[in-house]
Protein backbone atom coordinates (compact mmCIF):
# COMPACT_ATOMS: atom_id res chain seq x y z
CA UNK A 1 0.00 0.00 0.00
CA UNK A 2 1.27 3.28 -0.91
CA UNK A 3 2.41 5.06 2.38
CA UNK A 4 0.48 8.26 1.21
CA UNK A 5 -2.72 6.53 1.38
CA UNK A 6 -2.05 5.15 4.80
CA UNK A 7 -1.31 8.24 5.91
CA UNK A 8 -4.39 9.24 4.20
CA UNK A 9 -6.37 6.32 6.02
CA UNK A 10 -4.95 6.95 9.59
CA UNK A 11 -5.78 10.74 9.17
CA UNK A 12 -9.40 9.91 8.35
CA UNK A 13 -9.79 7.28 10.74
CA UNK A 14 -8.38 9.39 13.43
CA UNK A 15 -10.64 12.41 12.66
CA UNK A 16 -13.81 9.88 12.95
CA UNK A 17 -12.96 8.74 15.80
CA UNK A 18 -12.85 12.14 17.05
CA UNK A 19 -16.30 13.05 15.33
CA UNK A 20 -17.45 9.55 17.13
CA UNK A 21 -16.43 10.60 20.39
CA UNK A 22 -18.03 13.71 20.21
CA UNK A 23 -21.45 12.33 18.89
CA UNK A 24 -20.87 10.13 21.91
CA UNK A 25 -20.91 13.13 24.05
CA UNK A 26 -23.75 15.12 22.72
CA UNK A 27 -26.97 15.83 24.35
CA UNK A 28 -29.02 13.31 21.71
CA UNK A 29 -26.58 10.82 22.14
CA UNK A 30 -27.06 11.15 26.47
CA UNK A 31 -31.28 11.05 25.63
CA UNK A 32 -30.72 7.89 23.68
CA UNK A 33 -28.66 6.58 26.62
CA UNK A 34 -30.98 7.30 29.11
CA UNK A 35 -34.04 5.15 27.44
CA UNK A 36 -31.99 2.47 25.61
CA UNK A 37 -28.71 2.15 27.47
CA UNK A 38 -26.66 2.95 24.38
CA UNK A 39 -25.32 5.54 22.43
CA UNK A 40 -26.84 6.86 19.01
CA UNK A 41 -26.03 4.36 15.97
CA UNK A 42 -24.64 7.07 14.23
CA UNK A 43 -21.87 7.37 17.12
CA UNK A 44 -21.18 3.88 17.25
CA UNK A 45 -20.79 3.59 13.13
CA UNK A 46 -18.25 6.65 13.44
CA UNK A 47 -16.25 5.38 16.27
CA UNK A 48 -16.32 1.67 14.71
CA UNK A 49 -15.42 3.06 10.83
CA UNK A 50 -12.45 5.50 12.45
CA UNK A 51 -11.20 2.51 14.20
CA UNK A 52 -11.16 0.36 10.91
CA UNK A 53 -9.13 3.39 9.02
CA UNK A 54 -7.00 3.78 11.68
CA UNK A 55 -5.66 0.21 12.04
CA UNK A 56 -5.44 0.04 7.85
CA UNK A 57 -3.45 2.88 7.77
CA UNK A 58 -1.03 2.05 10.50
CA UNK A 59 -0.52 -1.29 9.08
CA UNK A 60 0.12 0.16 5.45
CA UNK A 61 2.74 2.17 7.07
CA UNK A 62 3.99 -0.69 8.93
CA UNK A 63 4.53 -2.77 5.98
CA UNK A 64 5.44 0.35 4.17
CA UNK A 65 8.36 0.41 6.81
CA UNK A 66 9.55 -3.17 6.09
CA UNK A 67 9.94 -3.05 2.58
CA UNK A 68 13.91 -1.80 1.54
């Protein structure tokens, strides 16, 4: 994998897990906690999808690394 588009990948995934966290956080997200025990879906597809991106694009620079 190109080590641009890890970088690209980790980038992304770390900015949605940021977004996730925040959506997390938010008053709608509390409400839905309060009556179902969970947070919004919409939270828990960010933080899950950032996560994803995240580990692709630190193992594309990890093999990246390993290649001479």
């Amino acid at each position: 994998m190109n080590t641009a588009i890890s970088v690209a990948l980790l980038v992304c995934g770390l900015m949605l897990l940021m977004f996730g966290w925040n959506e997390s956080q938010s008053a709608g997200s509390e409400i839905s906690r309060v009556f179902t025990g969970n947070p919004t879906d919409r939270s828990m597809w960010m933080l899950i999808g950032g996560a994803i991106l995240a580990a692709m694009g630190v193992i594309g620079l990890l093999r990246g690394a390993r290649r001479p």
